[in-house]
Protein backbone atom coordinates (compact mmCIF):
# COMPACT_ATOMS: atom_id res chain seq x y z
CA UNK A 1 0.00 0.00 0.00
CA UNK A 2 1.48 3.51 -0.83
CA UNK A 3 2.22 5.73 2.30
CA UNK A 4 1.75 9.09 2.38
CA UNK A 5 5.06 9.76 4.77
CA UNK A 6 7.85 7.87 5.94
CA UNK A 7 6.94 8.09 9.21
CA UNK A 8 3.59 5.73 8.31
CA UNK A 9 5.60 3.25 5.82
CA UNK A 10 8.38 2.85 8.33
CA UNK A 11 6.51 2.17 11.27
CA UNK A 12 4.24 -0.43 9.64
CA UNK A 13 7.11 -2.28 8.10
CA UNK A 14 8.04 -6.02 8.59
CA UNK A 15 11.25 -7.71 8.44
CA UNK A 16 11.63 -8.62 4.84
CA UNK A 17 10.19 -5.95 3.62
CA UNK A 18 10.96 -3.31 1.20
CA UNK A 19 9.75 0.33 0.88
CA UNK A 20 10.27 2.09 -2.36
CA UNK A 21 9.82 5.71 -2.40
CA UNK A 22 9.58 8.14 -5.38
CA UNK A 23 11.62 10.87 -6.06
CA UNK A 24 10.59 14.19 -4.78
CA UNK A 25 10.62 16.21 -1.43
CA UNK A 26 9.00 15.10 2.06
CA UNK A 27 8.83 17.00 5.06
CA UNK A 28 8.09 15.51 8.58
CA UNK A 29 4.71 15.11 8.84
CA UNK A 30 5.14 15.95 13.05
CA UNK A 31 6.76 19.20 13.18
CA UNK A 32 8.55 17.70 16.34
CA UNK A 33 10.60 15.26 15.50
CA UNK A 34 12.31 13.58 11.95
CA UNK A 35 11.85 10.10 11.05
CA UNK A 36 12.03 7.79 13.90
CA UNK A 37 12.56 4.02 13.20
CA UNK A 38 12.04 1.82 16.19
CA UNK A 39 11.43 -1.84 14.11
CA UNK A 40 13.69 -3.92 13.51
CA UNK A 41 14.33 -6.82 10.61
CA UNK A 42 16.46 -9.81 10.98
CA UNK A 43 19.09 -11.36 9.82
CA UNK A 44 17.67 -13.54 6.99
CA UNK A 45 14.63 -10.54 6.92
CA UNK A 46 16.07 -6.84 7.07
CA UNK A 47 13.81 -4.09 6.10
CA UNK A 48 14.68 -2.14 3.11
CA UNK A 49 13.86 1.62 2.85
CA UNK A 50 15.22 3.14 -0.77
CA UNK A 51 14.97 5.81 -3.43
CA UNK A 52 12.79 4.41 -6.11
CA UNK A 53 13.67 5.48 -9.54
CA UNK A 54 15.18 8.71 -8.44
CA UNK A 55 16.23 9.95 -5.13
CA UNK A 56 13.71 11.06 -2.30
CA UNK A 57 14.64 14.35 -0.46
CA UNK A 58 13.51 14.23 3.74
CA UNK A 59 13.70 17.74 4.32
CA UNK A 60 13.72 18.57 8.23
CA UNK A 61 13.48 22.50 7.98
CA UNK A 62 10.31 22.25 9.14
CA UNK A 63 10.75 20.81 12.85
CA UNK A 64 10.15 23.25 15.46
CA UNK A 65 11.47 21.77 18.75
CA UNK A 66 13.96 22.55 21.20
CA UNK A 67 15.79 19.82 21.57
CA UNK A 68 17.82 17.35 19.96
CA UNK A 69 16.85 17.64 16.36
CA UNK A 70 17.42 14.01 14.03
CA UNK A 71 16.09 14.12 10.84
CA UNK A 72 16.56 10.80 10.30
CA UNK A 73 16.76 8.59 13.56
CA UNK A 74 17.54 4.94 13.12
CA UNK A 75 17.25 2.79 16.35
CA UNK A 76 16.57 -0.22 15.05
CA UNK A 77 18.87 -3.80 13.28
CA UNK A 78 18.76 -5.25 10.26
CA UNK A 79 18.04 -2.28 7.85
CA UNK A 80 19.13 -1.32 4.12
CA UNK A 81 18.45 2.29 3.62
CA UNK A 82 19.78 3.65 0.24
CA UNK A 83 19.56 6.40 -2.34
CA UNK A 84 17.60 9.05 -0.33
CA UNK A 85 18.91 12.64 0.55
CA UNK A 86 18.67 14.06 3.73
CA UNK A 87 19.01 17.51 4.83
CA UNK A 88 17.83 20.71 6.80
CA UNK A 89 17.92 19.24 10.95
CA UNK A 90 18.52 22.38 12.43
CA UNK A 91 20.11 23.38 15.74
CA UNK A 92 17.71 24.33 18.84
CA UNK A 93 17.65 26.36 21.81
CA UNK A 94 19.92 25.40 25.00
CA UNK A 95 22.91 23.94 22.24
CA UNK A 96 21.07 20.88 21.14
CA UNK A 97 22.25 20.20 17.34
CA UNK A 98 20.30 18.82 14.13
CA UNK A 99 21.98 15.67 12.67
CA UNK A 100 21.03 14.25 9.53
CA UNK A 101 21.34 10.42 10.15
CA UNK A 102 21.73 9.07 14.02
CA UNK A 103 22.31 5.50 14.60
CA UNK A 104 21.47 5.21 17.76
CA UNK A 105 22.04 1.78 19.85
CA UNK A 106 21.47 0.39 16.13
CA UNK A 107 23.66 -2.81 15.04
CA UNK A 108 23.53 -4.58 11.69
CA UNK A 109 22.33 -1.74 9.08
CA UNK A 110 23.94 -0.96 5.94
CA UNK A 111 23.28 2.89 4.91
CA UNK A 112 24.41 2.78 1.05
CA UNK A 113 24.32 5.93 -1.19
CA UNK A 114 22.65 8.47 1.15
CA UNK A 115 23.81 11.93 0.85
CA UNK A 116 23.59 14.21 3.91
CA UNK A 117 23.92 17.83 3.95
CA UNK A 118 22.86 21.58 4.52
CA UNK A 119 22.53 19.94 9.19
CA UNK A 120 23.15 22.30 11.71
CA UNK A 121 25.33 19.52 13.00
CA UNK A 122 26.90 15.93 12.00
CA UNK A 123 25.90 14.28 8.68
CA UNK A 124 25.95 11.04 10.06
CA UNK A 125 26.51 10.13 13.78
CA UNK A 126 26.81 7.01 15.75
CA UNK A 127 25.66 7.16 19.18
CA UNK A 128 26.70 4.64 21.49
CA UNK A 129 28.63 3.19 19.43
CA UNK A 130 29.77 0.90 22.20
CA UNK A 131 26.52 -0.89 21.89
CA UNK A 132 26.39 -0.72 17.74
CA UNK A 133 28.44 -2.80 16.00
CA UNK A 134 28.62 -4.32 12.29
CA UNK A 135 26.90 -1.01 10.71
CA UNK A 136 28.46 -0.43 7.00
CA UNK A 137 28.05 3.25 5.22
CA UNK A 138 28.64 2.46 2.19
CA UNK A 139 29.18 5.77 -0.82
CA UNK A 140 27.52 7.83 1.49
CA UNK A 141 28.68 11.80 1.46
CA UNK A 142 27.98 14.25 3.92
CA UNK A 143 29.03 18.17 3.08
CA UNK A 144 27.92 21.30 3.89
CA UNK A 145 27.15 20.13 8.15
CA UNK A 146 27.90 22.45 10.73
CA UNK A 147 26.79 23.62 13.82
CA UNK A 148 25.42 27.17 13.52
CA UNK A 149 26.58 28.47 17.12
CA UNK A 150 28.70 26.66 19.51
CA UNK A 151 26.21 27.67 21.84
CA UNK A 152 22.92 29.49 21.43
CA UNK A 153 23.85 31.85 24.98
CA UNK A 154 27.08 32.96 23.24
CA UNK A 155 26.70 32.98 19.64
CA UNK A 156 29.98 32.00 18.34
CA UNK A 157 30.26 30.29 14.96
CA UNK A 158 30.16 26.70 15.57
CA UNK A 159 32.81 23.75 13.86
CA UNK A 160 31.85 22.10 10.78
CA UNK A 161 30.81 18.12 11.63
CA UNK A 162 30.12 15.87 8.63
CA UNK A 163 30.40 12.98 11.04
CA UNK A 164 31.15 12.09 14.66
CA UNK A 165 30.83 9.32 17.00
CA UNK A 166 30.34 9.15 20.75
CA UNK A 167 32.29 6.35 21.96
CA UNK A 168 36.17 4.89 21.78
CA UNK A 169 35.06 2.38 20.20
CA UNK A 170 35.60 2.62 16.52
CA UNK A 171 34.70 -0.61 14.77
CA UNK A 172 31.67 1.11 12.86
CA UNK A 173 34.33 3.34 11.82
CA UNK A 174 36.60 1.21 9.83
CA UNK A 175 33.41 0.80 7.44
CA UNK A 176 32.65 4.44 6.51
C-alpha cells in the first residue's frame, strides 16, 4: 500500500520488507521530530527503505522543537536504507544540534548511497557506538554540516561536523 510519509511506511514495516519511495521532497509530517525508526528486521529478513527510480529528499526545515533535532533517527537492526537525501535538521535552543542520520544503539544496518547535507550539526553520527556494532556506510557523502553556534547563549560560529561518534570504540568506523 502507498504511504503518504515515511513516518507511516516505516513504522508499519516487517522484516523482509521493502519500501520504495519516489523521487521528490518530504517533510516531517510531526513538526517535532524527523523520522524515527524503532522496528527492527532480521538477519535472513532486514527491512529495506530506498529511493525508487530517483532519489527522495527528507527535508527537516520544518521541525520546530527545542531539543535534539534528528532528521533521520535509526534505532533499530537489520536495515538497508539507500539512495535518499537528507538535509535541513537544524540546531535548537539550549545547544542541542540537528543531525542528519543518528544510529542510535542500532547494530547490523547498511546505509548505502545516502547523501547528507545543509545539518546544523553531523551528517551522520553514531551514538553509542559501544553498543552498535557491524553497521556499514557504504558511498555515502555528507558536506555542507555544521553547527550554527557553539552555543545558542554565546553565539559563536560553531565547527563544521560531517560525522562524529560518541564512543572509543571505533569498529563502525573502519566501514565508513
Amino acid at each position: 500500500l502507498p504511504w503518504a510519509t515515511f513516518q507511516k511506511a516505516v513504522d508499519t514495516a516487517n522484516p523482509g520488507d521493502v519500501i520504495n519511495v519516489r523521487p521528490g521532497i518530504y517533510s516531517p509530517a510531526a513538526v517535532d521530530s524527523g523520522v524515527d525508526i524503532t522496528r527492527s528486521g532480521t538477519s535472513a529478513a532486514p527491512i529495506t527503505l530506498r529511493g525508487d527510480g530517483g532519489r527522495p529528499v527528507l527535508n527537516c526545515s520544518n521541525l520546530t522543537v527545542n531539543n535534539d533535532s534528528y532528521c533521520f533517527d535509526l534505532r533499530a537492526n537489520w536495515w538497508i536504507i539507500k539512495d535518499i537525501d537528507v538535509t535541513g535538521a537544524q540546531q535548537y535552543a539550549n545547544d542541542y544540534v540537528g543531525m542528519g542520520v543518528l544510529l542510535f544503539k542500532a547494530s547490523n544496518n547498511v546505509i548505502e548511497n545516502v547523501r547528507s547535507y545543509a545539518n546544523e550539526g553531523p551528517g551522520f553520527a553514531l551514538g553509542y557506538s559501544s553498543v552498535s556494532a557491524n553497521n556499514l556506510f557504504l558511498n555515502c557523502d555528507a558536506y555542507d554540516n555544521a553547527d550554527r553556534v557553539t552555543s545558542v547563549t554565546t553565539p559563536v560560529p560553531g565547527n563544521g561536523q560531517n560525522s562524529q561518534t560518541t564512543s572509543s570504540t571505533y569498529d563502525n568506523l573502519d566501514r565508513v
